[in-house]
N, C-alpha and C. Protein backbone atom coordinates (compact mmCIF):
# COMPACT_ATOMS: atom_id res chain seq x y z
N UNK A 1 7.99 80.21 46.74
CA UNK A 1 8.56 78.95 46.41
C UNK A 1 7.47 77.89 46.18
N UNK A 2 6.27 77.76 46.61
CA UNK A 2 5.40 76.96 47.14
C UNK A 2 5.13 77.00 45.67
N UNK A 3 4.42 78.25 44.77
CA UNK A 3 3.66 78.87 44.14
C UNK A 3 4.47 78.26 43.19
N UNK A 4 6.04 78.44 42.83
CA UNK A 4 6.92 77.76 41.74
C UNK A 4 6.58 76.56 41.75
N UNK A 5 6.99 75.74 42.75
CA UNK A 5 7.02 74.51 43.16
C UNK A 5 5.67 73.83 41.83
N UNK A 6 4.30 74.33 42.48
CA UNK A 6 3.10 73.94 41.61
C UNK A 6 2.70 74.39 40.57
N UNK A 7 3.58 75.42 39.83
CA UNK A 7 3.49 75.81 38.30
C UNK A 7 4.58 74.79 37.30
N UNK A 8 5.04 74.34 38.08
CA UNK A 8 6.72 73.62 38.07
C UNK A 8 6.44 72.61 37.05
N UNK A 9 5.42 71.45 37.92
CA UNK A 9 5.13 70.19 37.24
C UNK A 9 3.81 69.67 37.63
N UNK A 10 3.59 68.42 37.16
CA UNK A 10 2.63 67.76 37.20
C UNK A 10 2.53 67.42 39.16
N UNK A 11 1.51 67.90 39.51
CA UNK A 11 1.14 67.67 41.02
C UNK A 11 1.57 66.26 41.44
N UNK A 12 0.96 65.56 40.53
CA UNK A 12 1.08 63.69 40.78
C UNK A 12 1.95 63.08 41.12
N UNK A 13 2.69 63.87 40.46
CA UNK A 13 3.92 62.93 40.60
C UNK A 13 4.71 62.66 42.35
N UNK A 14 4.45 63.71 42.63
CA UNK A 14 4.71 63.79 44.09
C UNK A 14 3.49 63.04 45.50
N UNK A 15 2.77 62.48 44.86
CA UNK A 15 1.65 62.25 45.13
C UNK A 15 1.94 60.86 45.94
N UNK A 16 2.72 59.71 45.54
CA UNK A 16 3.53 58.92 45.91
C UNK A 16 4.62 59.13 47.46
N UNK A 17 5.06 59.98 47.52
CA UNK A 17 6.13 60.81 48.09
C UNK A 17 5.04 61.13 49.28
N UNK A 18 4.21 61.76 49.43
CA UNK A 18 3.57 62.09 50.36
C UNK A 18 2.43 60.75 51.18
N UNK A 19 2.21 59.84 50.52
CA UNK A 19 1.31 59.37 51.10
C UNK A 19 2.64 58.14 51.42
N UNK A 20 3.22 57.38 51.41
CA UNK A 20 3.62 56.35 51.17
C UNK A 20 5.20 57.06 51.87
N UNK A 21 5.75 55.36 52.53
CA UNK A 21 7.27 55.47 53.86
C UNK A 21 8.50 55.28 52.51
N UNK A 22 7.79 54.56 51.63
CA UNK A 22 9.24 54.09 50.87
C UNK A 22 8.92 54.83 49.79
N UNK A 23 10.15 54.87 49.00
CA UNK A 23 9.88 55.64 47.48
C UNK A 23 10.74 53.99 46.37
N UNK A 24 10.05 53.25 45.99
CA UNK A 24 11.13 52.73 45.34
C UNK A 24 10.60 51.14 44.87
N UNK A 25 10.97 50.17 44.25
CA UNK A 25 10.26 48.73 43.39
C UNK A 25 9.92 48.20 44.85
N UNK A 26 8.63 47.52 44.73
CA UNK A 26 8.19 46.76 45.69
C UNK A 26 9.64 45.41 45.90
N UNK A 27 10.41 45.42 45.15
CA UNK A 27 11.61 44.78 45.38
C UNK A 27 12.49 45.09 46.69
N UNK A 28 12.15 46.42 46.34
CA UNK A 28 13.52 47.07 47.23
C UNK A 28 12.45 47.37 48.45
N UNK A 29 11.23 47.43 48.64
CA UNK A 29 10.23 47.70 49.60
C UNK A 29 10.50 46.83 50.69
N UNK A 30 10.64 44.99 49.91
CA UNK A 30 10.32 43.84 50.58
C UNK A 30 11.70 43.85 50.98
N UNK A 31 12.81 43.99 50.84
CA UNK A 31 13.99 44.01 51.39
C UNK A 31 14.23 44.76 52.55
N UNK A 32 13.78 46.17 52.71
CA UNK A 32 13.24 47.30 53.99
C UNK A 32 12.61 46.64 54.69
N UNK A 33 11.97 46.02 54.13
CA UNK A 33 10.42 45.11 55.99
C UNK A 33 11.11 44.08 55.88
N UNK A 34 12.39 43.67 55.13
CA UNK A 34 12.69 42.34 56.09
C UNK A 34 13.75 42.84 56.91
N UNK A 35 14.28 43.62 56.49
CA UNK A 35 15.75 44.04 57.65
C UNK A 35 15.03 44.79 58.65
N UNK A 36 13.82 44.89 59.02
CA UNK A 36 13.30 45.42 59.89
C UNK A 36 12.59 45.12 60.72
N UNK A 37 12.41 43.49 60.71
CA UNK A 37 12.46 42.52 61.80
C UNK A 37 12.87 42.49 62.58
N UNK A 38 12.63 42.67 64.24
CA UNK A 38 13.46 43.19 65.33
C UNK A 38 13.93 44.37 65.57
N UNK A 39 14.18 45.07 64.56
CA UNK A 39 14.28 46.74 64.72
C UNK A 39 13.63 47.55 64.71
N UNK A 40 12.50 47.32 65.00
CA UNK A 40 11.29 48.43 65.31
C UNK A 40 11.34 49.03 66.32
N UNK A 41 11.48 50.51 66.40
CA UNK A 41 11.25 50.77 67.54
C UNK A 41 9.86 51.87 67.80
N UNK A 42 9.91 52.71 68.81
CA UNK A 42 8.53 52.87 69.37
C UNK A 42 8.20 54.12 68.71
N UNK A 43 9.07 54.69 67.12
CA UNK A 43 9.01 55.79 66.66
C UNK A 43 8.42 55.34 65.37
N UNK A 44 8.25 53.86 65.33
CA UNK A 44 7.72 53.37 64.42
C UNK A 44 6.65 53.40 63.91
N UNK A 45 5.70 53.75 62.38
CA UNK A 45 4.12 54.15 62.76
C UNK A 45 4.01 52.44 62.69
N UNK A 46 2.49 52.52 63.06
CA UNK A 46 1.70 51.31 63.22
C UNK A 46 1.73 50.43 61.91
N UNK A 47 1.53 51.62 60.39
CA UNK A 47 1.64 50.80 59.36
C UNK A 47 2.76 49.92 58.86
N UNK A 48 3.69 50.86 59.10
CA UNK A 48 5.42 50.02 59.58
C UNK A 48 5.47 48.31 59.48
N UNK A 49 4.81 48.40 61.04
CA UNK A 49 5.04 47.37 62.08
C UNK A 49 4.30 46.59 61.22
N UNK A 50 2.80 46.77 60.43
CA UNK A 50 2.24 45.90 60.23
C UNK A 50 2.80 45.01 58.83
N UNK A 51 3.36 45.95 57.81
CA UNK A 51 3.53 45.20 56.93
C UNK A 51 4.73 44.72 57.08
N UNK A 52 5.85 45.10 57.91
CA UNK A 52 7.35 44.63 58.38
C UNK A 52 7.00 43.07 58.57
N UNK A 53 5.41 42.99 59.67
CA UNK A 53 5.18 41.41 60.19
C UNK A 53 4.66 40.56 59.51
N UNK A 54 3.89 41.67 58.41
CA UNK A 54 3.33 40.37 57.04
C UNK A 54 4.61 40.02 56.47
N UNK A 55 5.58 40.63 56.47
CA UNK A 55 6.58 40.41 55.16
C UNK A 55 7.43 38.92 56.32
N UNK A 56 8.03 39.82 57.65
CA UNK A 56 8.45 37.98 58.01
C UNK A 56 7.26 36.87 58.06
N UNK A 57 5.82 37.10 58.13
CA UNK A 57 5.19 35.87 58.07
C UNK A 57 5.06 35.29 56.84
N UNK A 58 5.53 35.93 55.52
CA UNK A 58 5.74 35.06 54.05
C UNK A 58 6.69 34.62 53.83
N UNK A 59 8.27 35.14 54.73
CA UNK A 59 9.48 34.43 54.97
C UNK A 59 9.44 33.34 55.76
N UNK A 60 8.54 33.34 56.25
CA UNK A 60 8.02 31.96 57.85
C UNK A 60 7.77 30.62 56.83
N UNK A 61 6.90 31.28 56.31
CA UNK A 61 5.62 30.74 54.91
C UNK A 61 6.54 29.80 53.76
N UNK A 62 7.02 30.83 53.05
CA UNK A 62 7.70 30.12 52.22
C UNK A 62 8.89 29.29 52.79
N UNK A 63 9.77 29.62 53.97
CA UNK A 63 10.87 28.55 54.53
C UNK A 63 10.10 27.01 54.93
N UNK A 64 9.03 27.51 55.53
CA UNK A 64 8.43 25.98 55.79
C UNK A 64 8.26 24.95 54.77
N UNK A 65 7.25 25.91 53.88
CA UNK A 65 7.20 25.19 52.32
C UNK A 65 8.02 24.94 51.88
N UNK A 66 9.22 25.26 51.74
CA UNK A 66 10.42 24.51 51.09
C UNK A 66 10.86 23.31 52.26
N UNK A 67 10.41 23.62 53.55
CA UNK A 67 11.35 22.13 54.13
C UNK A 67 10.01 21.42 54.38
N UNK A 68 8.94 21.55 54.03
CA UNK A 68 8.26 20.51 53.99
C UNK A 68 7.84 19.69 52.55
N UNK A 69 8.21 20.50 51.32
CA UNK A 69 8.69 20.21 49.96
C UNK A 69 7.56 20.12 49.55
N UNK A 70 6.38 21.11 49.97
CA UNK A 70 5.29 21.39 49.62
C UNK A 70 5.29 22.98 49.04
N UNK A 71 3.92 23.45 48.12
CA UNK A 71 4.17 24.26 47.13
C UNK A 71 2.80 25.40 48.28
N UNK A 72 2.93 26.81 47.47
CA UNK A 72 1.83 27.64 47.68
C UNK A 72 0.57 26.66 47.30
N UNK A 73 0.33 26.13 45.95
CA UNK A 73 -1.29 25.56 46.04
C UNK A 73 -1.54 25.05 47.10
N UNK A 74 -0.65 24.15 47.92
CA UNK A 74 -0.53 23.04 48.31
C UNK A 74 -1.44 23.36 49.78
N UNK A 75 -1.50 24.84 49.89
CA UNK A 75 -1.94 25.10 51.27
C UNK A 75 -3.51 24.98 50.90
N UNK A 76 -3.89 25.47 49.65
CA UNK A 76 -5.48 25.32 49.21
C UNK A 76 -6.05 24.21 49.13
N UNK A 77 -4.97 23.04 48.81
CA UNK A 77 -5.79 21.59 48.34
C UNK A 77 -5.95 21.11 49.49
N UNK A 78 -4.69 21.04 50.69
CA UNK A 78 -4.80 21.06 51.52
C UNK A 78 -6.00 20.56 52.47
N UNK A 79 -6.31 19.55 53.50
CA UNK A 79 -6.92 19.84 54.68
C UNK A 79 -7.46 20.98 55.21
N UNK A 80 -8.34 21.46 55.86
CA UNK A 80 -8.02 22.65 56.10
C UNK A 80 -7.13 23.08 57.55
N UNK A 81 -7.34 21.76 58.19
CA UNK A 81 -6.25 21.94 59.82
C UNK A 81 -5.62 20.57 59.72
N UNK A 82 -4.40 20.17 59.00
CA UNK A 82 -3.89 19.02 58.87
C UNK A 82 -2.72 19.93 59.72
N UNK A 83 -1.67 18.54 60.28
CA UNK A 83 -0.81 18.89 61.42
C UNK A 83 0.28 19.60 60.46
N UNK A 84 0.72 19.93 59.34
CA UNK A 84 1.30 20.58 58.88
C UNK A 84 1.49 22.39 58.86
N UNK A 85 -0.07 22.56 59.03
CA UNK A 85 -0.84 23.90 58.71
C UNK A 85 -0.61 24.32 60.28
N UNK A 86 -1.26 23.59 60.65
CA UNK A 86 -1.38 23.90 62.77
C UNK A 86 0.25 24.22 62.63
N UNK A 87 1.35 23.78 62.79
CA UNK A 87 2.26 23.92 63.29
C UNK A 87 2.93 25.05 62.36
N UNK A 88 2.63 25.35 61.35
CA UNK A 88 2.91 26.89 61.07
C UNK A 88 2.01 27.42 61.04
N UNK A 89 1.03 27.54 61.53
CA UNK A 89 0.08 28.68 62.22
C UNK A 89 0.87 29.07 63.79
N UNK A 90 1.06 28.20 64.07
CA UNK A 90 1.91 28.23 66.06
C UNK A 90 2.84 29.06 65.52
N UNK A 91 4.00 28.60 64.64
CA UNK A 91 5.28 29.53 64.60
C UNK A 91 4.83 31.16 64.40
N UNK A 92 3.52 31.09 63.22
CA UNK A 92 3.39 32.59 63.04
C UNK A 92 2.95 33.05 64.12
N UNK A 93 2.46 32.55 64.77
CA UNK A 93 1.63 32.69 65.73
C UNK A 93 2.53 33.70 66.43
N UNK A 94 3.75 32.66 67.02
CA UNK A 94 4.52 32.88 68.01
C UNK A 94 5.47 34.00 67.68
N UNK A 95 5.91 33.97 66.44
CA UNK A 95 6.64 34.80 65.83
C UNK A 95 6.29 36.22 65.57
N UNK A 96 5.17 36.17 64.89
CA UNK A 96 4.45 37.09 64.26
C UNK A 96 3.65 38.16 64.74
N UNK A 97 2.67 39.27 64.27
CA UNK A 97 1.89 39.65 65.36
C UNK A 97 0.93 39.31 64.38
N UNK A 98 0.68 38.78 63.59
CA UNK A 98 -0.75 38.53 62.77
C UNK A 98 -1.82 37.73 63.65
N UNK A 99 -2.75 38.17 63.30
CA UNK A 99 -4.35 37.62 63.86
C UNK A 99 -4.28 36.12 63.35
N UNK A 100 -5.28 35.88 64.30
CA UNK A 100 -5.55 34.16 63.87
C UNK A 100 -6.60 34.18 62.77
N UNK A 101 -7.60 35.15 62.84
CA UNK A 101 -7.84 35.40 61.46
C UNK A 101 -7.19 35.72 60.24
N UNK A 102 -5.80 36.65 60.27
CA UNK A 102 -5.15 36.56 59.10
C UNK A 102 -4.16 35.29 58.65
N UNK A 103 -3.85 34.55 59.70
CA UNK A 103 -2.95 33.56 59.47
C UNK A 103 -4.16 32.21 59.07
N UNK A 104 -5.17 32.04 59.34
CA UNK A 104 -6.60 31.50 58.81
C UNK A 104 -6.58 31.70 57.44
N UNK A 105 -6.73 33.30 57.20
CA UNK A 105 -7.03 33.30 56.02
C UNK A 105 -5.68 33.12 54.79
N UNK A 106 -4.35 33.51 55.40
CA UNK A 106 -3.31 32.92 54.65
C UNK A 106 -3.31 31.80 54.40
N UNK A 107 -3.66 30.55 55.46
CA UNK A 107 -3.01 29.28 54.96
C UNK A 107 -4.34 29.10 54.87
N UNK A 108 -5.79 29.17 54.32
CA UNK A 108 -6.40 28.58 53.84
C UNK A 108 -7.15 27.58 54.66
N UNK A 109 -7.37 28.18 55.89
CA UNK A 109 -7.62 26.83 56.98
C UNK A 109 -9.33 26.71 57.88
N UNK A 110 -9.91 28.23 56.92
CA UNK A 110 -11.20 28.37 57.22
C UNK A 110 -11.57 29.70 58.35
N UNK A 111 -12.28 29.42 59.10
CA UNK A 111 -12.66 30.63 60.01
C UNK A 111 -12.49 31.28 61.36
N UNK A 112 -11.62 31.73 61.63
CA UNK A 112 -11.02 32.46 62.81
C UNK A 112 -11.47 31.49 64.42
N UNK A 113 -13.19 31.24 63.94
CA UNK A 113 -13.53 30.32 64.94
C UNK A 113 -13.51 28.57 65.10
N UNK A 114 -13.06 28.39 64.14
CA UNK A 114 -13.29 26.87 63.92
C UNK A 114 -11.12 27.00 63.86
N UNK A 115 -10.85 28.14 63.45
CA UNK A 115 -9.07 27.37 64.18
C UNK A 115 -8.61 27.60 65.43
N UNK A 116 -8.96 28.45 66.24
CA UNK A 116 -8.62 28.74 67.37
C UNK A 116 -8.76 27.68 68.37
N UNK A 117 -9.74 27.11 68.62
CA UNK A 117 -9.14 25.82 69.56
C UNK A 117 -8.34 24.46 68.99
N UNK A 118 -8.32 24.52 67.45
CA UNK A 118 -7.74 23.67 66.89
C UNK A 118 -6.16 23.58 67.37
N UNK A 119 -5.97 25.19 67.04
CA UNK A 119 -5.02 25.78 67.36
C UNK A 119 -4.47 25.21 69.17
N UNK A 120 -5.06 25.20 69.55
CA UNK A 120 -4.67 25.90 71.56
C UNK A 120 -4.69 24.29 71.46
N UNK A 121 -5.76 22.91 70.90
CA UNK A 121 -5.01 22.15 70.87
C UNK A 121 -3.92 21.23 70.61
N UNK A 122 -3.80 21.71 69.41
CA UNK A 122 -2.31 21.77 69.07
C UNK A 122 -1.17 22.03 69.77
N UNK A 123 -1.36 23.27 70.02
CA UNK A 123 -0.22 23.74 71.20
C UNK A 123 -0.25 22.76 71.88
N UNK A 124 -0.79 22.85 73.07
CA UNK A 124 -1.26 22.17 74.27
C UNK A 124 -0.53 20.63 73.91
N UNK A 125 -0.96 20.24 72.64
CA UNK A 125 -0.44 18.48 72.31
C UNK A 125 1.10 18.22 72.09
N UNK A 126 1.76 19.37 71.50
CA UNK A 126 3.13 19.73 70.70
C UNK A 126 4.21 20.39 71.29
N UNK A 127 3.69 21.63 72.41
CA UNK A 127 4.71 22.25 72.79
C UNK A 127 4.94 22.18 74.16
């Protein structure tokens, strides 16, 4: 069967299928990691979990931006730690499992070391 299988067709095509959890439009991908917020469980691989938490931290991302009626550039022109940025860095923070380096480097706010106490004072001032 094996032997059919690889006289059959083009190897490649299956090539997708084996390396990769979903088969299907990064449409229908981003819809899977969002209903899968909170439903992770411990059978879950690691890669799962990770892009499940990028996908709610761009739902975090973009909800803010719309109620603060600010745009994606808006995070680049941006300050780089104006009280807007700090306080959705906290939510991802809190929410999320992303690094303070990746949530740094999402909103554009500089270097893992120069936000982290920005950060803790923030908290500390806000919550």
């Amino acid at each position: 069967m094996e032997r059919r299988r690889a006289e059959e067709g083009d190897p490649n095509q299956w090539k997708g299928m084996r390396r990769g959890w979903c088969v299907g439009s990064p449409q229908f991908k981003q819809a899977l990691l969002e209903r899968l917020h909170g439903n992770l469980g411990p059978d879950h691989a690691g890669r799962i979990r990770q892009e499940a938490s990028q996908a709610r931290a761009e739902a975090i991302i973009a909800a803010e931006l719309r109620k603060l009626g600010r745009e994606e550039a808006g995070l680049r022109q941006g300050a780089k730690v104006d009280a807007g940025k700090l306080a959705l860095a906290a939510r991802l923070r809190r929410e999320t499992t992303l690094t303070i380096q990746q949530i740094a480097d999402r909103l554009h706010m500089g270097s893992r070391k120069s936000v982290s106490p920005k950060l803790q004072a923030w908290k500390r001032s806000n919550e």
